[in-house]
Protein backbone atom coordinates (compact mmCIF):
# COMPACT_ATOMS: atom_id res chain seq x y z
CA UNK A 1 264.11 23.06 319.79
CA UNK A 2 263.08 19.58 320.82
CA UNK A 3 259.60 20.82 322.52
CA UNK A 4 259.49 22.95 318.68
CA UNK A 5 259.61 19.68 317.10
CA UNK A 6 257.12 17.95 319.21
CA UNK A 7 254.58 20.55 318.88
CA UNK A 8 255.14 20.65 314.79
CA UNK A 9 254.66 16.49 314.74
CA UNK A 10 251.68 17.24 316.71
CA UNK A 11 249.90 19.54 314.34
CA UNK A 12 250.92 17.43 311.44
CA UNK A 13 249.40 14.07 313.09
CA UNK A 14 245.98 15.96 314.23
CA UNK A 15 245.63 17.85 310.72
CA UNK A 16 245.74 14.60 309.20
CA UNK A 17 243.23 13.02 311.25
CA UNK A 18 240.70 16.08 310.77
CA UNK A 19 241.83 15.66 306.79
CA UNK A 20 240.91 12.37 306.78
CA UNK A 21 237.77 12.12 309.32
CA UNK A 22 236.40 16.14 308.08
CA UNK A 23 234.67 15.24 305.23
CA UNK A 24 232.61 11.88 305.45
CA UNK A 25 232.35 9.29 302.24
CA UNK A 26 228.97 10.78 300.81
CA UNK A 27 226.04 7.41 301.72
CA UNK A 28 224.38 5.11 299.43
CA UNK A 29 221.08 7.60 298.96
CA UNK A 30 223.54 10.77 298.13
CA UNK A 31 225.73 9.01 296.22
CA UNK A 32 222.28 7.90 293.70
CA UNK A 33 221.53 11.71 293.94
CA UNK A 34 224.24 12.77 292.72
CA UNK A 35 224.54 10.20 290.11
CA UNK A 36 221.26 11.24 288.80
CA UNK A 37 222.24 14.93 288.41
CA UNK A 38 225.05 14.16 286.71
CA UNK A 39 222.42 12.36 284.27
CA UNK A 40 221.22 15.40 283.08
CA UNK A 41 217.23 14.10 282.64
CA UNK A 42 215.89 14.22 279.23
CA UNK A 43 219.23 14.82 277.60
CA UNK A 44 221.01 12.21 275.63
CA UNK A 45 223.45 10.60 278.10
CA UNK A 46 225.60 8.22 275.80
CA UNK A 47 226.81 10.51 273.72
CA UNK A 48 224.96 9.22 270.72
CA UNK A 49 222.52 11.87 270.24
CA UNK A 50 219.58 9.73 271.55
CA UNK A 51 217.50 10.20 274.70
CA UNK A 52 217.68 6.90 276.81
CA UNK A 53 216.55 8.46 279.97
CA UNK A 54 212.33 8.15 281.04
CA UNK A 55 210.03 11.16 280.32
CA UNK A 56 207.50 10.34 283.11
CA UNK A 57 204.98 13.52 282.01
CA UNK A 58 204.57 11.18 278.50
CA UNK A 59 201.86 9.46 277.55
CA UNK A 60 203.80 6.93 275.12
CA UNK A 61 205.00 3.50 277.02
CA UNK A 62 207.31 1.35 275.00
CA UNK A 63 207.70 -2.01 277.23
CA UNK A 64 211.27 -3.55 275.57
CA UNK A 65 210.93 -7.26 276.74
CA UNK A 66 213.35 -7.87 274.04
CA UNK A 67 217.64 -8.53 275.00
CA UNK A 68 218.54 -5.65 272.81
CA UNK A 69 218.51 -1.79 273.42
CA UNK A 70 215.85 -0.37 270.61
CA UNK A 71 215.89 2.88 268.61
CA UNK A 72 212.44 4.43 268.39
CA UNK A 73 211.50 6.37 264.94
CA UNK A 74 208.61 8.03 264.30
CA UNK A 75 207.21 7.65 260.57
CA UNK A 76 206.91 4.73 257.96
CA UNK A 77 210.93 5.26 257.75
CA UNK A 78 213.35 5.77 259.93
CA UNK A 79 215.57 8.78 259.59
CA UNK A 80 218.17 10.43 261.95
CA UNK A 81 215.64 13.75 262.46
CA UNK A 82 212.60 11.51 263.31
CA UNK A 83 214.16 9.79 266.74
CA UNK A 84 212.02 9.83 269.48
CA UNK A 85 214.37 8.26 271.63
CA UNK A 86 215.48 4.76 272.91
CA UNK A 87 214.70 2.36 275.47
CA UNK A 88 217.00 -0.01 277.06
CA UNK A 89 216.78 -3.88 276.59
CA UNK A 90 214.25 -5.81 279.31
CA UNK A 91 212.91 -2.24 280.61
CA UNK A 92 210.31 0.33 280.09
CA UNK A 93 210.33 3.43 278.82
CA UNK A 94 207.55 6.47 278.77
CA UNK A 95 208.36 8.80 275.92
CA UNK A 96 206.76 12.41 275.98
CA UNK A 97 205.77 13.23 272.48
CA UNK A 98 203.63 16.62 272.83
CA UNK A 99 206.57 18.37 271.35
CA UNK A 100 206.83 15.69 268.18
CA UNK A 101 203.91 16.52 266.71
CA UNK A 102 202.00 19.69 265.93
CA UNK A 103 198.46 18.33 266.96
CA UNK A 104 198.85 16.81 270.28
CA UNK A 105 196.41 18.62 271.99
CA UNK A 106 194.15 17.55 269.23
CA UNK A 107 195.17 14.22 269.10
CA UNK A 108 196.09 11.55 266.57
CA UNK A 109 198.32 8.58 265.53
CA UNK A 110 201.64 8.07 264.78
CA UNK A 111 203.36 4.76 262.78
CA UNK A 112 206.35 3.72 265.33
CA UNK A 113 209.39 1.78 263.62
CA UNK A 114 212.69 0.27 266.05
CA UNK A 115 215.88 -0.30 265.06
CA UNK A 116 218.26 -2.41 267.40
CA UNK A 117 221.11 -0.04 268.58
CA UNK A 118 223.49 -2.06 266.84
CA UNK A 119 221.95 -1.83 263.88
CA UNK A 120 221.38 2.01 264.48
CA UNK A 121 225.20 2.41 264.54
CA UNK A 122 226.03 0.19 261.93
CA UNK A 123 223.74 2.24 259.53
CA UNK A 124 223.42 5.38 260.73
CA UNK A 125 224.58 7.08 257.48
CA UNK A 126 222.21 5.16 255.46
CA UNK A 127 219.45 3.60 257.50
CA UNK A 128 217.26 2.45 254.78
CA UNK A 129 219.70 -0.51 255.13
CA UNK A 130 218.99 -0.90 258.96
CA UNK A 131 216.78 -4.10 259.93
CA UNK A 132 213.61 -2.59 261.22
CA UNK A 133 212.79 -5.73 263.68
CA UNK A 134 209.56 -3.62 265.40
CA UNK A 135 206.43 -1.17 263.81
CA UNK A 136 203.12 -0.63 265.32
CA UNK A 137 200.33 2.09 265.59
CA UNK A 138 200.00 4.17 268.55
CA UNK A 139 197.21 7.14 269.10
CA UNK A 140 198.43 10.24 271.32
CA UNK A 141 196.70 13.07 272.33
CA UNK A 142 196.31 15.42 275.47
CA UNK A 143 196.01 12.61 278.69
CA UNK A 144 195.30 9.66 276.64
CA UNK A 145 197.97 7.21 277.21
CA UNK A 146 199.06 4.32 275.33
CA UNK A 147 201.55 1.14 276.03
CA UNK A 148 203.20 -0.86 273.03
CA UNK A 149 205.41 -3.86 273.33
CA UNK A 150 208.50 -5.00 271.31
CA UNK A 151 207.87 -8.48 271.28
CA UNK A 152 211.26 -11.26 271.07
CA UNK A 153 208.96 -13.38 269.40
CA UNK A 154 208.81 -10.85 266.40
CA UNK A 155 212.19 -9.99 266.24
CA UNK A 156 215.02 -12.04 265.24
CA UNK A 157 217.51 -13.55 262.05
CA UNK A 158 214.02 -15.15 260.21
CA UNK A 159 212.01 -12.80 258.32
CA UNK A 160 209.02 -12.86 255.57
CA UNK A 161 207.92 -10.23 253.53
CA UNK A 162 204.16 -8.40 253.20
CA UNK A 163 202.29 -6.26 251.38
CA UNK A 164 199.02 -3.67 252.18
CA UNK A 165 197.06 -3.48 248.81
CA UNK A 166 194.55 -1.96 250.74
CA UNK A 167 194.24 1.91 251.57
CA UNK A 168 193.69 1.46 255.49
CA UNK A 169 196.68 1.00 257.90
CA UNK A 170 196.65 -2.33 259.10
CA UNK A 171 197.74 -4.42 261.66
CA UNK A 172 198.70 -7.60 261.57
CA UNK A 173 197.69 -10.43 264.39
CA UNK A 174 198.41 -14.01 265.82
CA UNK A 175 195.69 -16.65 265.11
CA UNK A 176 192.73 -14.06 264.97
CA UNK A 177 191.53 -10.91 264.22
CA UNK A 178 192.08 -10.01 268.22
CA UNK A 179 194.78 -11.84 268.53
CA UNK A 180 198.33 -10.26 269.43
CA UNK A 181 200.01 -7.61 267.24
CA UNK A 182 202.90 -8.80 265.18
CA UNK A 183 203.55 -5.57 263.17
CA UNK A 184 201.93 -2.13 261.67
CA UNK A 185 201.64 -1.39 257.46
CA UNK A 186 201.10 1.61 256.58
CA UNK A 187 198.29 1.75 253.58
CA UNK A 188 199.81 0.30 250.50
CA UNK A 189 202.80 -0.70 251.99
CA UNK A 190 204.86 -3.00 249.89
CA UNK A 191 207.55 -5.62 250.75
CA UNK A 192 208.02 -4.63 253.96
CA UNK A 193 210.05 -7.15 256.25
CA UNK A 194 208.38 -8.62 259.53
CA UNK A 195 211.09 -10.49 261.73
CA UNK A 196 210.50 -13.52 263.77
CA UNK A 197 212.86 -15.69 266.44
CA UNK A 198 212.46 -19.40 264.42
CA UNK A 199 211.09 -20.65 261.28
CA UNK A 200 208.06 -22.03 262.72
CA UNK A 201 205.68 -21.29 260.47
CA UNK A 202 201.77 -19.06 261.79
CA UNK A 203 198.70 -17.84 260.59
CA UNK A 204 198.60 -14.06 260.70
CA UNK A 205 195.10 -12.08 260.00
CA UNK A 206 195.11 -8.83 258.89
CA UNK A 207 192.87 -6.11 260.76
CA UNK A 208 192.97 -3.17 259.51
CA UNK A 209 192.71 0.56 261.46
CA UNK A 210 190.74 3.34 261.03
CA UNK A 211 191.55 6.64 263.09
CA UNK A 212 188.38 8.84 262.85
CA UNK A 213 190.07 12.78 264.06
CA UNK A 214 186.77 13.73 264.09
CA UNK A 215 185.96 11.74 267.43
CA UNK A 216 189.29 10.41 268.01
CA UNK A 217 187.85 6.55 267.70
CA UNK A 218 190.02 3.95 266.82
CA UNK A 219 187.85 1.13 264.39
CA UNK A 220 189.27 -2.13 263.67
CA UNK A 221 187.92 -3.36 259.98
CA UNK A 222 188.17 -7.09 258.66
CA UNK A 223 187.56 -8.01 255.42
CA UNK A 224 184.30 -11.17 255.38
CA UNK A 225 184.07 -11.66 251.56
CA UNK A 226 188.03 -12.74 251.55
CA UNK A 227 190.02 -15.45 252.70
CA UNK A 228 191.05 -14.01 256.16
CA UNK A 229 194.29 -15.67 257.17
CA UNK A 230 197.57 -16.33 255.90
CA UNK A 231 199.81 -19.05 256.97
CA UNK A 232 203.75 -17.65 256.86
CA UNK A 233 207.03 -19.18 256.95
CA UNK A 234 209.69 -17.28 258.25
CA UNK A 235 213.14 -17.64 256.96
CA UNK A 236 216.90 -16.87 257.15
CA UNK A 237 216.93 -12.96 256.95
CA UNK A 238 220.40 -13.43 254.87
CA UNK A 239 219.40 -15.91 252.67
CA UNK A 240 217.65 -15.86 248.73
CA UNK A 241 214.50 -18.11 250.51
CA UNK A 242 212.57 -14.95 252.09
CA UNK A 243 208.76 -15.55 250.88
CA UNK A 244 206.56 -13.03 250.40
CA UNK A 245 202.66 -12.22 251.26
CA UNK A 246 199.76 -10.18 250.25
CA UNK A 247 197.37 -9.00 252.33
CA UNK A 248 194.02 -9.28 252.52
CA UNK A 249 194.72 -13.03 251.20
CA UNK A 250 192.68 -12.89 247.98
CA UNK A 251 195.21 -12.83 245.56
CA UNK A 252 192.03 -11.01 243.02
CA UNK A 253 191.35 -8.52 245.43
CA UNK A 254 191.11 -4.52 244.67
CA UNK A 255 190.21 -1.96 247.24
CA UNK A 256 187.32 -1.36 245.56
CA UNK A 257 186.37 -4.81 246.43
CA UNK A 258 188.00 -4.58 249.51
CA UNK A 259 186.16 -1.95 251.07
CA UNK A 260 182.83 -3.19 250.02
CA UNK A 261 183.48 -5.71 252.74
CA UNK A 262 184.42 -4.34 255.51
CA UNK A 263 183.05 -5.15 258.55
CA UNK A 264 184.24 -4.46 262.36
CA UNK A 265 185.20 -8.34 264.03
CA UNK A 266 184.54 -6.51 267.45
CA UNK A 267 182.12 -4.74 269.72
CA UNK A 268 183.48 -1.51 271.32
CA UNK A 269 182.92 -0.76 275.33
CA UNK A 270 184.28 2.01 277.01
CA UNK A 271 184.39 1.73 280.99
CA UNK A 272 184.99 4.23 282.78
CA UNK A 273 186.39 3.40 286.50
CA UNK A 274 184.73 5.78 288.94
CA UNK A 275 186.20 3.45 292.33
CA UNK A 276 188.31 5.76 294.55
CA UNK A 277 191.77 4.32 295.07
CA UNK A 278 191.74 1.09 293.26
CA UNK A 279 192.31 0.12 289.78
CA UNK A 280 190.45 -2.82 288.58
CA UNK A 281 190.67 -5.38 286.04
CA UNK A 282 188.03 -5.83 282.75
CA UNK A 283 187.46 -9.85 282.68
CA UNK A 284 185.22 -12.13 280.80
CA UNK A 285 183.76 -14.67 283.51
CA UNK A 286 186.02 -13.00 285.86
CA UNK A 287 189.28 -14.94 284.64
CA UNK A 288 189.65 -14.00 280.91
CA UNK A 289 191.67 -10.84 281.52
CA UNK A 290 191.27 -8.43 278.96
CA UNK A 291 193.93 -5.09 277.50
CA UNK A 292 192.21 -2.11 276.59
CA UNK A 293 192.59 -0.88 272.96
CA UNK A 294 195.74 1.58 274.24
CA UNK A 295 197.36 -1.89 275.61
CA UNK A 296 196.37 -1.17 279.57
CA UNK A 297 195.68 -4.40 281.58
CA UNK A 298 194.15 -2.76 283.92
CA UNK A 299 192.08 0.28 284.17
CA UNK A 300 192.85 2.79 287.18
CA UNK A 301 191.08 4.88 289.08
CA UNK A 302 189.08 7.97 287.32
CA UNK A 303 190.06 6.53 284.08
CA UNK A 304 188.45 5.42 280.90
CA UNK A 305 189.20 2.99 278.72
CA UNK A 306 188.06 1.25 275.59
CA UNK A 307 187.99 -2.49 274.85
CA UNK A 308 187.60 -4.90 271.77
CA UNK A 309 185.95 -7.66 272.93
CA UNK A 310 184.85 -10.49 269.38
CA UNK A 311 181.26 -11.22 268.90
CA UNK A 312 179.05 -11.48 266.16
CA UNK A 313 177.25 -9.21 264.26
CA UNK A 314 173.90 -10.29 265.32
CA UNK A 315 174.91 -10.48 269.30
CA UNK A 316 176.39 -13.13 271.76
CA UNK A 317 176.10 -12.84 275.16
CA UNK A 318 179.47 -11.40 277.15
CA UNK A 319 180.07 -12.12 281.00
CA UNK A 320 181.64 -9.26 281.94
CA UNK A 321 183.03 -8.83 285.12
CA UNK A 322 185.35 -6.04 286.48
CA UNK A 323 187.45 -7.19 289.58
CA UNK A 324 189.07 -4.92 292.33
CA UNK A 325 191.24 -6.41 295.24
CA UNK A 326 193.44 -8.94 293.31
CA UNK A 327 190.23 -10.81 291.85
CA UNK A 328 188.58 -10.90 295.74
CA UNK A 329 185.51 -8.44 294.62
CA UNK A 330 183.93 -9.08 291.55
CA UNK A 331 181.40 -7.18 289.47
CA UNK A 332 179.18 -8.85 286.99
CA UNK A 333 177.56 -6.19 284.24
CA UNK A 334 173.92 -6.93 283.44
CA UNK A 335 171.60 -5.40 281.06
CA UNK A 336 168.52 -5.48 282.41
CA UNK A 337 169.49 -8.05 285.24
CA UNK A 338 170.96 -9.94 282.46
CA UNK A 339 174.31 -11.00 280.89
CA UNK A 340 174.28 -8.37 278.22
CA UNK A 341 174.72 -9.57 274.48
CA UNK A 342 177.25 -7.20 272.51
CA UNK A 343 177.33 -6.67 269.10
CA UNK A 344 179.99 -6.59 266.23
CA UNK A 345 180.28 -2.59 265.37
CA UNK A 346 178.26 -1.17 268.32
CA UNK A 347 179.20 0.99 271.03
CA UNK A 348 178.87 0.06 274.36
CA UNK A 349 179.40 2.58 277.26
CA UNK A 350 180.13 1.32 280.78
CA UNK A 351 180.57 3.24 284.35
CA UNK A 352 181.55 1.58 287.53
CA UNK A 353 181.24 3.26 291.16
CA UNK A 354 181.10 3.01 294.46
CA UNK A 355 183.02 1.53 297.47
CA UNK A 356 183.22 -1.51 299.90
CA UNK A 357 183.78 -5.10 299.81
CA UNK A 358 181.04 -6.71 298.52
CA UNK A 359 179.17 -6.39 295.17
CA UNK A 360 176.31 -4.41 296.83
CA UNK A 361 178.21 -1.22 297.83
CA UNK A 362 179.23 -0.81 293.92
CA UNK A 363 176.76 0.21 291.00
CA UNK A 364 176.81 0.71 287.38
CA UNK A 365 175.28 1.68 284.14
CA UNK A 366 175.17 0.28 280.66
CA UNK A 367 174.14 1.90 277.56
CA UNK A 368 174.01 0.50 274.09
CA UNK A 369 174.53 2.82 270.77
CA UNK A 370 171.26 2.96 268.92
CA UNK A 371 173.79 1.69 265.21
CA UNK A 372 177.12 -0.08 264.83
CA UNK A 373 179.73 2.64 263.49
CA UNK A 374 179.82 3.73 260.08
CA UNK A 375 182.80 4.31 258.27
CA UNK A 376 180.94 4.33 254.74
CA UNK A 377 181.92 8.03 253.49
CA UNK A 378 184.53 8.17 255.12
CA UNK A 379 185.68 5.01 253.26
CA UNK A 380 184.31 6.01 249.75
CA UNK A 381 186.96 8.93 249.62
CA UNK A 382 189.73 6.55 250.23
């Protein structure tokens, strides 16, 4: 009975052991896998009916440098059946939008509104009472990509109001006519709110944006004949001291008188990057780093890209330079051995190849449009 015992104590102690030691804690690499199947990619995983996870096939990228998780909406105004999704606070997020639209494989733009989370929730049943702290303008189409920030300096408990009069989109920008993007109206937008982090007033200049489908061009318009900027003062979002703006600045204006005036404040030159296995950067002088009209700082490898770059209508000479290998290799653009003089309006097509590390393994071409663009019918019907 005693020798029973012994052997049943045995088996006890050694099944324990193999209980404990027969199935190993799962390692830091399987643990992350299975944490990321239980995400369920692409599906809401909050249980608020919005997708927060990355569509990496998309050719949407919303950088969030902002401290608050944003709402994405696609439209003038945000409804709970336009959501596109929502990207976390300080992080990026590419959003796949082929299946939001009916012409993506045509291609287009959309008008892109964010609400903070918070304000989401708080509102959900009526969001025309949400604070809609970021809008701009984004093209789409089959592989053309485009990247959009939500600025902290244009969000925030200060706001001003502004109106379109004129029948364009239009963007509104920092200091210049290139300058950065504060915020998107839609054509004849009226008293929209425009958020900012202080009360320190700034001069915004309004640019507006023409998206031909035809040829799937993006024109930025300014108007000469008008005062161009306006000087706002942001103020306490809650208060009765909110001002408000027109825009263009000509309090007499009509879009009649408007659109006699347009003119494009930029030149347009599309590079294409035909280096194998680097990206490079589009510079003026080789310093003056430049973002592409999609919002790419640099331009990769087989891609193309357009730029703004200001001039004049009559011409000014442009140093451009594209650089490969952290700024090491640089490559001036002539015209003609020349620094090439670009012109307000005009088209400008640019194509890079070749290999090594010196200027003289890499050449390029440069062509000129023979006329600026003309927007003039399509204008008249607006």
């Amino acid at each position: 009975m005693r020798k029973m015992l012994k052997f049943s104590v045995l088996l006890l102690v050694l099944g324990l052991v193999f209980g404990l030691t027969g199935c190993p804690e799962p390692d830091d690499d399987e643990k992350n896998n299975n944490n990321n199947n239980n995400n369920n990619n692409n599906q809401p995983t909050e249980g608020d009916g919005i997708n927060w996870n990355n569509e990496p096939n998309g050719t949407l990228t919303v950088i969030n440098n902002t401290s608050k998780d944003m709402v994405l909406f696609q439209g003038q105004t945000p409804t709970n059946s336009n959501i596109l999704g929502g990207v976390k606070a300080l992080s990026t997020k590419t959003v796949d939008i082929s299946d939001d639209v009916d012409d993506f494989y045509v291609g287009g733009y959309l008008i892109l509104r964010g609400i903070s989370k918070d304000e989401y929730n708080a509102n959900k049943t009526n969001l025309s009472r949400a604070k809609i702290e970021y809008s701009a303008m984004a093209t789409y189409g089959q592989g053309r990509k485009f990247r959009t920030e939500i600025s902290p300096n244009y969000t925030g408990d200060y706001a001003y109001r502004v109106t379109n009069i004129g029948r364009i989109g239009m963007e509104l920008r920092k200091d210049s006519p290139d300058g950065e993007k504060i915020g998107y109206l839609s054509s004849l937008a009226a008293n929209m709110l425009l958020y900012a982090d202080s009360t320190d007033g700034f001069s915004v200049f309004p640019v507006f944006v023409y998206f031909t489908r035809s040829t799937g061009q993006v024109t930025t318009l300014k108007p000469t004949s008008q005062f161009e900027s306006v000087s706002v003062s942001p103020r306490s979002a809650t208060g009765n001291a909110i001002q408000s703006y027109t825009f263009p600045a000509d309090q007499g204006a009509t879009w009649d008188s408007i659109k006699a005036t347009l003119s494009s404040p930029v030149a347009y030159v599309t590079i294409t990057n035909n280096v194998a296995n680097q990206s490079g950067r589009v510079t003026i002088s080789g310093t003056n780093r430049l973002k592409s009209q999609n919002g790419y700082d640099s331009i990769g490898s087989g891609e193309t890209l357009t730029y703004e770059i200001a001039s004049t209508p009559d011409g000014s000479p442009q140093a451009l330079v594209l650089t490969y290998y952290n700024q090491a290799l640089q490559i001036p653009i002539l015209n003609n051995s020349e620094t090439p003089t670009l012109k307000n309006g005009y088209d400008y097509t640019i194509s890079v190849s070749g290999s090594g590390q010196t200027a003289a393994g890499y050449s390029f071409t440069f062509r000129e449009s023979a006329n600026p663009r003309d927007l003039s019918n399509d204008l008249a019907s607006l």
